[in-house]
N, C-alpha and C. Protein backbone atom coordinates (compact mmCIF):
# COMPACT_ATOMS: atom_id res chain seq x y z
N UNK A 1 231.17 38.94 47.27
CA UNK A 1 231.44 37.72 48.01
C UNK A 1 232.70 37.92 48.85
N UNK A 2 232.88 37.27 50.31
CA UNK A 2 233.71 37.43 50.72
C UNK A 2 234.66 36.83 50.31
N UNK A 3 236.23 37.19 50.84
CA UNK A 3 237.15 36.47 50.27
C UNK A 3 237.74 35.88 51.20
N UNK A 4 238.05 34.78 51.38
CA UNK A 4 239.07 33.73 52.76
C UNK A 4 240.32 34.55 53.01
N UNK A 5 241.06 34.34 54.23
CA UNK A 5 241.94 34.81 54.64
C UNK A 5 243.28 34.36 53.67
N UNK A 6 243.04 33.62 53.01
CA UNK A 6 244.09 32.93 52.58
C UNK A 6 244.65 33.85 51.18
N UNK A 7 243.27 34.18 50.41
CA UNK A 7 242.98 34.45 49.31
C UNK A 7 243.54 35.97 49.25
N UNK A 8 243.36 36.73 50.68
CA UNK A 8 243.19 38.26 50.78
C UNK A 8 244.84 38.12 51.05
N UNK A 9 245.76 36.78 51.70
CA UNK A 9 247.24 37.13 52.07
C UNK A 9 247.69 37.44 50.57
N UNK A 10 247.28 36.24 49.83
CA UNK A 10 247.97 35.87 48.25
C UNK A 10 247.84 37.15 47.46
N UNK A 11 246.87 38.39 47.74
CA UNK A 11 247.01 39.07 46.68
C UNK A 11 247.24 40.59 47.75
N UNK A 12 247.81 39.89 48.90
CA UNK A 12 248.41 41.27 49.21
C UNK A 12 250.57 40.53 49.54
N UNK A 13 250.73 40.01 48.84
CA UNK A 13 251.90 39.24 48.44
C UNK A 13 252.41 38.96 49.75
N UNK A 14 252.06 38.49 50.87
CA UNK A 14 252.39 37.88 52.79
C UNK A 14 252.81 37.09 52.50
N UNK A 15 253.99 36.71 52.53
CA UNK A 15 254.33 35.40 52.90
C UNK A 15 254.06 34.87 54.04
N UNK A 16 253.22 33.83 54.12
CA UNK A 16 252.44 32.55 55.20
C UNK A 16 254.05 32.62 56.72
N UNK A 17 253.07 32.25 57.52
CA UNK A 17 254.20 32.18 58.68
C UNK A 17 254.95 31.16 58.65
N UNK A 18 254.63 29.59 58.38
CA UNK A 18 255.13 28.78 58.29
C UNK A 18 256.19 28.90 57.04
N UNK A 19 255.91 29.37 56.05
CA UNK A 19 257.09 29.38 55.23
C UNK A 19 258.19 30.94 55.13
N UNK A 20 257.79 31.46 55.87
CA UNK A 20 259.42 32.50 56.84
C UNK A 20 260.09 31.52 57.05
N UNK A 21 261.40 32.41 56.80
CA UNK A 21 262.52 31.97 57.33
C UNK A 21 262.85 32.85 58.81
N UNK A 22 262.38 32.15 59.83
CA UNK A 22 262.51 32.73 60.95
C UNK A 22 264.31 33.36 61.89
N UNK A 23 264.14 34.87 61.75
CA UNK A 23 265.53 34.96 62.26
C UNK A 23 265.82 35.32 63.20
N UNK A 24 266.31 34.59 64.55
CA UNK A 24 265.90 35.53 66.35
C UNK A 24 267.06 34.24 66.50
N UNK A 25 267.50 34.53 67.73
CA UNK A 25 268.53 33.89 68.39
C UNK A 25 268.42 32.72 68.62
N UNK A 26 269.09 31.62 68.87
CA UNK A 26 268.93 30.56 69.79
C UNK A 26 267.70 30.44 70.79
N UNK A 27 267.70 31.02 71.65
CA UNK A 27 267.01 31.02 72.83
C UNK A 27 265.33 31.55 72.43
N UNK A 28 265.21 32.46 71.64
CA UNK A 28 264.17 32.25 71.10
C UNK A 28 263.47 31.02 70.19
N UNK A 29 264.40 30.88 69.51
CA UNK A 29 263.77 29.47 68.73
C UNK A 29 263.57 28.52 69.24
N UNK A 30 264.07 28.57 70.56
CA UNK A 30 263.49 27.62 71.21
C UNK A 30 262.42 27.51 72.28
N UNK A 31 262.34 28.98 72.36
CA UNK A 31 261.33 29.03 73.08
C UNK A 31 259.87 29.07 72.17
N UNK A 32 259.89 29.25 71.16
CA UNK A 32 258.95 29.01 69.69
C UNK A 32 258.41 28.07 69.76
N UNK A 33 259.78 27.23 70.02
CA UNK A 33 259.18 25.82 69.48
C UNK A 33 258.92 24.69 70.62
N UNK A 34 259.75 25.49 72.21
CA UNK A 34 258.54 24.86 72.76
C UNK A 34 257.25 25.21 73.13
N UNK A 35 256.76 26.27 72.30
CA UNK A 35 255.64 26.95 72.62
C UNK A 35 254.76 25.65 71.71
N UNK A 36 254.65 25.61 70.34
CA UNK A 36 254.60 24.74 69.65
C UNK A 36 254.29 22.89 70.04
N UNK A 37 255.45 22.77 70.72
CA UNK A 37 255.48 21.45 71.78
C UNK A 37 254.25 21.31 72.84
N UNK A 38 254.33 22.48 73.48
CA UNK A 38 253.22 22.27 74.39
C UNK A 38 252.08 22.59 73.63
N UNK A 39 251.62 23.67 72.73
CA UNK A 39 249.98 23.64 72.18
C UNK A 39 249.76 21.79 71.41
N UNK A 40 250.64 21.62 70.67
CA UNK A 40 251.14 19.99 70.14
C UNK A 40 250.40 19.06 71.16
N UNK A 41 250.71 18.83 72.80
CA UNK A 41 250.62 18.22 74.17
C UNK A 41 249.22 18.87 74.17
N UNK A 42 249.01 19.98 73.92
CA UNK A 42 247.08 20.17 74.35
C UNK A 42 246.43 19.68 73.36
N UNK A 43 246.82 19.78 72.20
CA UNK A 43 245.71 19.17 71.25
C UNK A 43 246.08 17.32 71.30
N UNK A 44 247.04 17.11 71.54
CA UNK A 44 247.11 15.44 71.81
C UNK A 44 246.43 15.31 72.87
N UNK A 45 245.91 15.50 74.07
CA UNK A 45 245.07 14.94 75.15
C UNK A 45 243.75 15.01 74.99
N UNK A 46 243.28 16.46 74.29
CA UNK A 46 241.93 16.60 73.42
C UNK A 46 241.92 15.42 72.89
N UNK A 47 242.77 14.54 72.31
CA UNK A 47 242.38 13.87 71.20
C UNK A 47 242.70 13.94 69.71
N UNK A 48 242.55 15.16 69.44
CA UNK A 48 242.74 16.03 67.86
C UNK A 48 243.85 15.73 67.85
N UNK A 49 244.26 14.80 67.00
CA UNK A 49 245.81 14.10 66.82
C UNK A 49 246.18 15.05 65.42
N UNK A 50 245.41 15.00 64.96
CA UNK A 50 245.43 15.88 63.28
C UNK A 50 245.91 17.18 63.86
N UNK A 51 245.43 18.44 64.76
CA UNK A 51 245.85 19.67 65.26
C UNK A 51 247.04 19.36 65.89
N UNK A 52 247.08 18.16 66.51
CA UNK A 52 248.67 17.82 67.06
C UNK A 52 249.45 17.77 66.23
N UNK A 53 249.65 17.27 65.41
CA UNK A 53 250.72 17.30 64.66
C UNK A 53 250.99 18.37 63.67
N UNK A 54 249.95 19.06 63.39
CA UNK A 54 250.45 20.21 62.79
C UNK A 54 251.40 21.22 63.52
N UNK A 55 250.87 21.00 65.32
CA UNK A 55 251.55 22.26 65.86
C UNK A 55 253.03 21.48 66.12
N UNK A 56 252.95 20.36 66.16
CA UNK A 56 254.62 19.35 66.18
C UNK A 56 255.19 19.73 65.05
N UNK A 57 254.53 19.77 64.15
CA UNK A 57 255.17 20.18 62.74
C UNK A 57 255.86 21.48 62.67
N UNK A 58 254.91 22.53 63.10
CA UNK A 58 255.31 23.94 63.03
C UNK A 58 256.59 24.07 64.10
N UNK A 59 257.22 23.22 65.42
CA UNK A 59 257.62 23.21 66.21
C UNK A 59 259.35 23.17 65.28
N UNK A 60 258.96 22.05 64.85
CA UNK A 60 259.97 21.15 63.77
C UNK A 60 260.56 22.20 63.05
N UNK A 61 259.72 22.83 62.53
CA UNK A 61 260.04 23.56 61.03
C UNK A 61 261.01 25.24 61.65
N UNK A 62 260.72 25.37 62.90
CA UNK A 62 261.35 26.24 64.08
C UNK A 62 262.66 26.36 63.67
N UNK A 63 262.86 24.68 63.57
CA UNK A 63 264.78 24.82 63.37
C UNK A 63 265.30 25.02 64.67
N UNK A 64 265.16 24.89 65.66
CA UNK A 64 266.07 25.31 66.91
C UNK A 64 266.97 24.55 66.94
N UNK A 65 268.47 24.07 67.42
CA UNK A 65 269.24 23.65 67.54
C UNK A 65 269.22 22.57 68.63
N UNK A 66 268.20 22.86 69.78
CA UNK A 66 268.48 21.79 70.89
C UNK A 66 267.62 20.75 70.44
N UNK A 67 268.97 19.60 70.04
CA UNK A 67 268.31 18.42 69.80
C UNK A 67 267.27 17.48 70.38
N UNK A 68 267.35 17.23 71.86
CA UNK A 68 266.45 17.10 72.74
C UNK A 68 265.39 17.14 72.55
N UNK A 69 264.72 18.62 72.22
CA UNK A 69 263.34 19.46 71.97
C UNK A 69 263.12 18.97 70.88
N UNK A 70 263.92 18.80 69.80
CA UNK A 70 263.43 18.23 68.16
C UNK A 70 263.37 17.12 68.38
N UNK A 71 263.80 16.07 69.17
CA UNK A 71 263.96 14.66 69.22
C UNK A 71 262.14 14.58 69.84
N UNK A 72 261.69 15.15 71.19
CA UNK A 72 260.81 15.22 71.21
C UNK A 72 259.33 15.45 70.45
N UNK A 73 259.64 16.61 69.60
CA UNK A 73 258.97 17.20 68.78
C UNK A 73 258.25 15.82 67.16
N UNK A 74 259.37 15.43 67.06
CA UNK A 74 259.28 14.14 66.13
C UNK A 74 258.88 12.85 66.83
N UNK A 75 258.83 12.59 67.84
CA UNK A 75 258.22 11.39 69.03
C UNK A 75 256.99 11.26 69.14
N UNK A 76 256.58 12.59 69.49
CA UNK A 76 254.78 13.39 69.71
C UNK A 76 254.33 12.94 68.75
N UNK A 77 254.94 13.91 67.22
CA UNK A 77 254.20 13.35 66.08
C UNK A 77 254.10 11.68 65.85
N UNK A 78 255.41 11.53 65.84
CA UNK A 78 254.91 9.61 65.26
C UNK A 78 253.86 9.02 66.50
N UNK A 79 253.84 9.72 67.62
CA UNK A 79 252.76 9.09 68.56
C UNK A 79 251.15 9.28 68.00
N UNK A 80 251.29 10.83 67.40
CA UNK A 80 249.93 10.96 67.17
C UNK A 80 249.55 10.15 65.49
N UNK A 81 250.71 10.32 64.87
CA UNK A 81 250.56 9.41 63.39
C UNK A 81 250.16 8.37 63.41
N UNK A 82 251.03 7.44 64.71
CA UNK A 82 250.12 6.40 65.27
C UNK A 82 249.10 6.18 65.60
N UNK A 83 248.50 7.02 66.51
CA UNK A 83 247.12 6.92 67.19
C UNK A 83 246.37 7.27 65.63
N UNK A 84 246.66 8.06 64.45
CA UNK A 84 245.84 7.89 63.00
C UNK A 84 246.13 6.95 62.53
N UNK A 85 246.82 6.25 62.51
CA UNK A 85 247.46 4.62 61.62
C UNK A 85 248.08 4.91 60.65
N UNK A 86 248.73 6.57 60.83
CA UNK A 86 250.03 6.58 59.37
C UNK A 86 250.90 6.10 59.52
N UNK A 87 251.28 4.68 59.88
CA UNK A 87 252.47 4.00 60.01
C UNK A 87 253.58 4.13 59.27
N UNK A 88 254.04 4.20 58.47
CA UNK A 88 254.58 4.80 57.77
C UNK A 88 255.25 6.18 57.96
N UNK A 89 254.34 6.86 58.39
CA UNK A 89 254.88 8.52 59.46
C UNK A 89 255.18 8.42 60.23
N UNK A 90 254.75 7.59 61.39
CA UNK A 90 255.05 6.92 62.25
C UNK A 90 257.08 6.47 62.16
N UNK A 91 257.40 5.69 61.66
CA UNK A 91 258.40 5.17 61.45
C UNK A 91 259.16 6.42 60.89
N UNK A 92 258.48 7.39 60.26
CA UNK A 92 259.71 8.18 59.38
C UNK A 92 260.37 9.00 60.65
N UNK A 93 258.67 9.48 61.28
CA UNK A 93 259.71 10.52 62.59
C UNK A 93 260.30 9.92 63.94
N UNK A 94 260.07 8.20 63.94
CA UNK A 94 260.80 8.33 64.83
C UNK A 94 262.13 7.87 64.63
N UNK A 95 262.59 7.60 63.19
CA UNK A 95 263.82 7.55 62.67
C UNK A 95 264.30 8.98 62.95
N UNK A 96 263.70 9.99 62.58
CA UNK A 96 264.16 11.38 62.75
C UNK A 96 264.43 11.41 64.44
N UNK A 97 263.86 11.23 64.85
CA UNK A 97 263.94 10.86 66.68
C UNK A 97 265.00 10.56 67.17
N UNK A 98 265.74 9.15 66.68
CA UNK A 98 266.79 8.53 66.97
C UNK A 98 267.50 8.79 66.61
N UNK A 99 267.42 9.36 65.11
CA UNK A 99 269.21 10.24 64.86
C UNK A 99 269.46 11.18 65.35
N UNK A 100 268.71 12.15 66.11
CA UNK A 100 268.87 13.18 66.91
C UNK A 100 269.48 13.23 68.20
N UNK A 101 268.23 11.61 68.65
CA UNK A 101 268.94 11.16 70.22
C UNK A 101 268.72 9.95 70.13
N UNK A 102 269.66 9.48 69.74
CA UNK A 102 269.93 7.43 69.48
C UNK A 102 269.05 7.26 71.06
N UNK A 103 269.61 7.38 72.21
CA UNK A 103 269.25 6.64 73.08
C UNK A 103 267.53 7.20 73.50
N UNK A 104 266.80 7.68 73.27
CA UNK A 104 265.60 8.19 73.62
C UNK A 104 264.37 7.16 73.03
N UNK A 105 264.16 6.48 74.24
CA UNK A 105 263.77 5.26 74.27
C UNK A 105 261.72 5.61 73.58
N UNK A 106 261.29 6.57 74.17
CA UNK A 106 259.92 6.50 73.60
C UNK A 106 259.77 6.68 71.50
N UNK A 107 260.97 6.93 70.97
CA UNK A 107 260.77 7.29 69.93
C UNK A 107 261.92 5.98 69.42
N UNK A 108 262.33 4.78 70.14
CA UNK A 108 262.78 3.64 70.09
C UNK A 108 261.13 2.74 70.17
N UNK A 109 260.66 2.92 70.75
CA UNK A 109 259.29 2.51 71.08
C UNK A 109 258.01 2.62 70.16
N UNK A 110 258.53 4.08 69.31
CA UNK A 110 257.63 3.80 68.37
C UNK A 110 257.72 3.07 66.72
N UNK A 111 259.18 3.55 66.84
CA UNK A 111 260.06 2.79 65.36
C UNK A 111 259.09 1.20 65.54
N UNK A 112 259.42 0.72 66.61
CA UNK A 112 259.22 -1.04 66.78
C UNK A 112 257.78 -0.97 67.01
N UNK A 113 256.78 -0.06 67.22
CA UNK A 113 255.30 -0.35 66.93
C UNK A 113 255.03 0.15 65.47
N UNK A 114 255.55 1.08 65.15
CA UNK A 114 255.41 1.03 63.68
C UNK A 114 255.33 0.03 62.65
N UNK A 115 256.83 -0.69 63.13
CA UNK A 115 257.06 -2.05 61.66
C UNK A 115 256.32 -3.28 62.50
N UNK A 116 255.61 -3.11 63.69
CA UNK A 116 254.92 -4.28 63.59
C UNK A 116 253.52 -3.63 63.31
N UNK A 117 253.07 -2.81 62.93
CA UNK A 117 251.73 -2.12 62.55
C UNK A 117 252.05 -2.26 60.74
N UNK A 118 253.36 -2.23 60.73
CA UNK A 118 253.73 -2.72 59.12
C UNK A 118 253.72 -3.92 58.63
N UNK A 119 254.01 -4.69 59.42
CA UNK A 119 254.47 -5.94 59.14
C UNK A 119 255.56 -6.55 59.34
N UNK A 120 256.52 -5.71 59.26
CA UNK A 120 257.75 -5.23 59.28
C UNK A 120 258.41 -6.05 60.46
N UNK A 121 258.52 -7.24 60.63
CA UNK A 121 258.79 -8.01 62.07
C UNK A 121 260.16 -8.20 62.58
N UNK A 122 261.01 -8.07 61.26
CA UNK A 122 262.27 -8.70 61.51
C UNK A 122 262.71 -7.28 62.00
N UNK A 123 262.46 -5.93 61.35
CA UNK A 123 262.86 -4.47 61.43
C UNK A 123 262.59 -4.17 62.94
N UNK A 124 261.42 -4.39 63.15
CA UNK A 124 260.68 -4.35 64.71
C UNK A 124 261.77 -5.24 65.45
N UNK A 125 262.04 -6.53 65.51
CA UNK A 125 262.46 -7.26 66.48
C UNK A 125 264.45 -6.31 66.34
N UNK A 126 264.80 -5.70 65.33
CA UNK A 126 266.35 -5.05 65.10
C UNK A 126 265.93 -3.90 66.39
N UNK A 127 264.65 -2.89 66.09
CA UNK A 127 264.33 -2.18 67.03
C UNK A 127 264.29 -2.12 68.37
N UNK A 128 263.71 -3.23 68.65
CA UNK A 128 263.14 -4.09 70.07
C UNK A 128 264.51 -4.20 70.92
N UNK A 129 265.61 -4.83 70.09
CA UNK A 129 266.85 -5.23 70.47
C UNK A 129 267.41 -4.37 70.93
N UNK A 130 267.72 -2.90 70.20
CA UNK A 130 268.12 -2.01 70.62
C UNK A 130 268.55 -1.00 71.73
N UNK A 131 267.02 -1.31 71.83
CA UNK A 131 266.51 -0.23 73.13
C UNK A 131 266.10 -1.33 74.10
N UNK A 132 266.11 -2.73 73.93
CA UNK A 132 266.45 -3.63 74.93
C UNK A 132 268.03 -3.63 75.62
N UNK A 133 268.36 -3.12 74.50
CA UNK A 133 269.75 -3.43 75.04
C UNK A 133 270.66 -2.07 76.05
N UNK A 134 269.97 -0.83 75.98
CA UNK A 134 269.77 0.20 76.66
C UNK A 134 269.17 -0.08 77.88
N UNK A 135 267.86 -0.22 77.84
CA UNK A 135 266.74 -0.38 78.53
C UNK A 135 266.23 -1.83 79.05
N UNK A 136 266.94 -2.80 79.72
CA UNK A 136 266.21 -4.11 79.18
C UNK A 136 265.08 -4.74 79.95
N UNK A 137 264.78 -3.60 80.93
CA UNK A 137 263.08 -3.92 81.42
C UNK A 137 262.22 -3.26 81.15
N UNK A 138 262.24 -2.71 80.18
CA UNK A 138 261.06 -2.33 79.38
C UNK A 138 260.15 -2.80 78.59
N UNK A 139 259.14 -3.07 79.22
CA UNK A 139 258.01 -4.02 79.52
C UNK A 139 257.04 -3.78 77.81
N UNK A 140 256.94 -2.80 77.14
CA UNK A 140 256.82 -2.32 75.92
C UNK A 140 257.27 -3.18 74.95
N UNK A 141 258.83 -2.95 74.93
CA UNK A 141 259.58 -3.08 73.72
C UNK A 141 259.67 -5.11 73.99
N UNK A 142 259.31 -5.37 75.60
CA UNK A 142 259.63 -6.96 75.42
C UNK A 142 258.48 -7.86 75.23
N UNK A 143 256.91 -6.92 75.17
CA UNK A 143 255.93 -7.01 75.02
C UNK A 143 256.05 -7.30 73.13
N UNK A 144 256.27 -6.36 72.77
CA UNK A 144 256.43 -5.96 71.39
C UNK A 144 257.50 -6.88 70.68
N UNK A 145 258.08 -7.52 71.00
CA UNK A 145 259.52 -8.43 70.67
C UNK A 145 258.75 -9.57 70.62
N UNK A 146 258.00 -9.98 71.49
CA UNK A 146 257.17 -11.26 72.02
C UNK A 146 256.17 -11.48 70.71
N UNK A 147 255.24 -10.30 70.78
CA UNK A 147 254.43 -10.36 69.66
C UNK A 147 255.32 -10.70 68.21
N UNK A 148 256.26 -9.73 68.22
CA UNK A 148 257.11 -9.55 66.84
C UNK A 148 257.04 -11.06 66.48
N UNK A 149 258.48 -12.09 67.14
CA UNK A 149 258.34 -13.61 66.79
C UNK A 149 257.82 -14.61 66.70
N UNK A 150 256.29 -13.79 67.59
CA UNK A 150 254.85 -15.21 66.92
C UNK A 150 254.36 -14.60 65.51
N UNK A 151 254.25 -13.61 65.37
CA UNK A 151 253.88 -12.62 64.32
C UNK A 151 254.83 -13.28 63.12
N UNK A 152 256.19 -13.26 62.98
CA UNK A 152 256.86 -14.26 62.39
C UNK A 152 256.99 -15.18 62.46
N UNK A 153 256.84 -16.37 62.71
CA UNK A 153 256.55 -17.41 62.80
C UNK A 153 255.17 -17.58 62.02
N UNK A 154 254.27 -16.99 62.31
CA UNK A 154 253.34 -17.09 61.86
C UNK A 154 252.96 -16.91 60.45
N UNK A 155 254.01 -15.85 59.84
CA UNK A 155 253.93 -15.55 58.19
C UNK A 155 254.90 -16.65 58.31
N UNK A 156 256.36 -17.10 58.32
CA UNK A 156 256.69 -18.24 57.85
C UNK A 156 256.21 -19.07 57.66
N UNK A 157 254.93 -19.32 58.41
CA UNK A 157 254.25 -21.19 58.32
C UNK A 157 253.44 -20.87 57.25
N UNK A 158 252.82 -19.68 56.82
CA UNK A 158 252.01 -19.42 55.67
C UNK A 158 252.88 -19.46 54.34
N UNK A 159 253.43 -18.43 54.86
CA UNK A 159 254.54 -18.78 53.51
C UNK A 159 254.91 -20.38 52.76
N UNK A 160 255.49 -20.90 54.24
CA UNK A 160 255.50 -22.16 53.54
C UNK A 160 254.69 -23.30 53.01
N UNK A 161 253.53 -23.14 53.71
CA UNK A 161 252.23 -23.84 53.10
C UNK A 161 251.97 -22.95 51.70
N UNK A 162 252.35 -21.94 51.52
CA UNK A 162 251.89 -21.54 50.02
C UNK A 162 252.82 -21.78 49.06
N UNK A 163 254.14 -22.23 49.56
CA UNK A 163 254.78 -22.65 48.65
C UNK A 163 254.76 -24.13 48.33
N UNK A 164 253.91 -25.09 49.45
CA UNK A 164 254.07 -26.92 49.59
C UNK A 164 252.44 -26.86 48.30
N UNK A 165 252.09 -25.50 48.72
CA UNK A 165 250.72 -25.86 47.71
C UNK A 165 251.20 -25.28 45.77
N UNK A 166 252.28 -24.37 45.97
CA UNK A 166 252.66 -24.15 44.55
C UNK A 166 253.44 -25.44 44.22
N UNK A 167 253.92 -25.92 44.79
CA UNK A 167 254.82 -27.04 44.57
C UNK A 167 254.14 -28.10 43.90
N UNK A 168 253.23 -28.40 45.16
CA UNK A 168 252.32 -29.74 44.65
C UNK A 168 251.29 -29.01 43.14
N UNK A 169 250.82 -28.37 43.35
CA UNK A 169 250.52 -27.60 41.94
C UNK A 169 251.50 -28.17 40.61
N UNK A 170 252.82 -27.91 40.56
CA UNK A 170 253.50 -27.95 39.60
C UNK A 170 253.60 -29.23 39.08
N UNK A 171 253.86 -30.20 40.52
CA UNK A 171 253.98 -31.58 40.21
C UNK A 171 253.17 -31.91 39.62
N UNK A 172 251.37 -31.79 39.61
CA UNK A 172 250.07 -31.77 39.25
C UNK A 172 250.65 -31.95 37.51
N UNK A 173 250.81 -30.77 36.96
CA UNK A 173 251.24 -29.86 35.80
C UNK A 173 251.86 -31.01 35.13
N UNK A 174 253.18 -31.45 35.90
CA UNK A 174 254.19 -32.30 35.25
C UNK A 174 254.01 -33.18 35.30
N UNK A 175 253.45 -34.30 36.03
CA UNK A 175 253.12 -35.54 36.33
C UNK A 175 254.07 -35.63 37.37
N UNK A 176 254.85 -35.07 38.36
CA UNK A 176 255.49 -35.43 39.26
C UNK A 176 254.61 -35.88 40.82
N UNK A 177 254.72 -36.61 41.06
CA UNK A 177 254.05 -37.01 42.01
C UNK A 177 254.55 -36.48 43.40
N UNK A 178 253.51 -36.07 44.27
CA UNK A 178 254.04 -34.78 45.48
C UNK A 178 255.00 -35.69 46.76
N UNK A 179 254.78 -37.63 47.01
CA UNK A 179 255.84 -37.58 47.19
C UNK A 179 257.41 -37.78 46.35
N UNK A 180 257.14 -37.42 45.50
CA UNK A 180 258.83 -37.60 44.66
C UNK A 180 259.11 -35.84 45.19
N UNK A 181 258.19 -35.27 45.75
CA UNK A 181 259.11 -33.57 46.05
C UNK A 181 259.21 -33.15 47.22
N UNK A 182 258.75 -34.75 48.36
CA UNK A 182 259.12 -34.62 49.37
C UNK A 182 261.28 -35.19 50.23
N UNK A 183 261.51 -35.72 48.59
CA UNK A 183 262.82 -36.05 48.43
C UNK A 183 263.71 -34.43 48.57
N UNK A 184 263.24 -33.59 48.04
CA UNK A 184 264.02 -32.26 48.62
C UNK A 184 263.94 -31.31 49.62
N UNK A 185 265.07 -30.90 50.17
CA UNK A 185 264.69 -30.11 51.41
C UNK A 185 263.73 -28.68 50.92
N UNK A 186 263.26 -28.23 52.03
CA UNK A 186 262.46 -27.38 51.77
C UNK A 186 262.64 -26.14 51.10
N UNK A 187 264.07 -26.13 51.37
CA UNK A 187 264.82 -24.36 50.56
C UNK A 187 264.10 -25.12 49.34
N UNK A 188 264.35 -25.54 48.46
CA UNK A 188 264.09 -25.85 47.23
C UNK A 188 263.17 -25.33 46.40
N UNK A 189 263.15 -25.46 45.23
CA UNK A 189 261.43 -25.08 44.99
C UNK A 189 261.64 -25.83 43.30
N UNK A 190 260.44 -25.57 42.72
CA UNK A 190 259.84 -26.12 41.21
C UNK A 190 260.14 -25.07 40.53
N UNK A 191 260.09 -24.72 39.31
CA UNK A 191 259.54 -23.90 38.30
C UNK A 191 259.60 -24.70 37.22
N UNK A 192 258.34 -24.08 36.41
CA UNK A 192 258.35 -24.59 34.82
C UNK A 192 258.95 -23.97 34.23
N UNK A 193 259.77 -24.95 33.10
CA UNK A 193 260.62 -24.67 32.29
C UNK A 193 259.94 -24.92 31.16
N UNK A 194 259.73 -23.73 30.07
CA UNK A 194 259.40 -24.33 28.69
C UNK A 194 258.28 -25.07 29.07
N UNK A 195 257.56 -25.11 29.84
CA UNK A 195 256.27 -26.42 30.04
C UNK A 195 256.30 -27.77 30.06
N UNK A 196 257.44 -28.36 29.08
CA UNK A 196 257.59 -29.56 29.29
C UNK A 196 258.70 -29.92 30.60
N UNK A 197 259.31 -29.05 30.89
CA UNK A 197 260.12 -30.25 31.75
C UNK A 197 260.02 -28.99 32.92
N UNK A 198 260.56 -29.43 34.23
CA UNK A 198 260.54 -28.59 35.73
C UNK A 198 262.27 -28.15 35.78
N UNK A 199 262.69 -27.24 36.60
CA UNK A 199 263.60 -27.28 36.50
C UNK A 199 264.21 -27.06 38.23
N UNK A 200 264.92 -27.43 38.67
CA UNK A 200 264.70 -27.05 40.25
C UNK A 200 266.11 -26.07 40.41
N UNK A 201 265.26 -25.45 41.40
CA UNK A 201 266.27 -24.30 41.70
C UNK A 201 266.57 -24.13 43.42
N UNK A 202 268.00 -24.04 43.47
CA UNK A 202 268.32 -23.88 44.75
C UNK A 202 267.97 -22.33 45.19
């Protein structure tokens, strides 16, 4: 039976390319890794977001020093993590993005589609601000800001109807009648105490 390429490295003891520790100058490593960058850019227009990011990955793992190229390199990926819905990956590299190059607005762009692909609204609208405040016609991030505070708003009003319905629930429980719990402001809330009595908590 034949044996996979993988199988024939492991028992002729190769260490895999990706896990070398690659040793050539500056100027090579970066030319590595924008070699990397651009195959990354061909398999993202194909589509193959999955082959993209591996070759973003391998770009990454280069190590080159010019931040720029790595800031990029981590942008691509959270673009293509995005276009898969790893939100979550998404957000990690383009945190990696911005600490590299705070001001590099497409990997500002994806942080704030990330946490609203999260949920994440208040994080998104900190984002939005940011690179608004760099950038402030950027039609994206004010697009995305817009959405962010109906998006909130919108879990607040749920929220609070699920708490006017735990509430009135409790009163149910206790015999408190739902308007005697329209006497407190809304921060407020019920809990049972011991079952017999409510206890309210600020």
């Amino acid at each position: 039976m034949a044996r996979s390429t993988v199988e024939s490295l492991q028992e002729c003891d190769v260490t895999q390319p990706s896990e070398e520790k690659l040793d050539f100058d500056e100027d090579t490593l970066r030319a590595i890794a924008e070699v990397y960058f651009q195959e990354g850019n061909k398999q993202f227009r194909g589509k193959d977001f999955d082959n993209s990011i591996h070759f973003y990955t391998e770009g990454i793992n280069v190590n080159c020093k010019d931040n720029e190229l790595k800031a990029k390199l981590y942008c691509n990926r959270a673009t293509a993590n995005l276009r898969l819905g790893n939100y979550q990956d998404t957000l990690n590299d383009a945190n990696a993005a911005i600490e590299l190059e705070p001001g590099f607005i497409k990997g500002i762009e994806r942080g704030a589609s990330a946490c609203v692909e999260l949920g994440l609204y208040e994080e998104a609208i900190t984002w939005c601000d940011k690179g608004l405040a760099m950038y402030k016609d950027n039609k994206t991030l004010r697009r995305l800001r817009s959405r962010c505070i109906e998006e909130h708003h919108i879990q607040d009003e749920a929220k609070q109807k699920k708490v006017k319905h735990e509430l009135e629930s409790l009163a149910i429980k206790a015999s408190v009648s739902p308007t005697d719990l329209e006497k407190y402001p809304p921060n407020y809330c019920l809990q049972q105490f011991n079952t017999d009595c409510l206890v309210l908590i600020v």
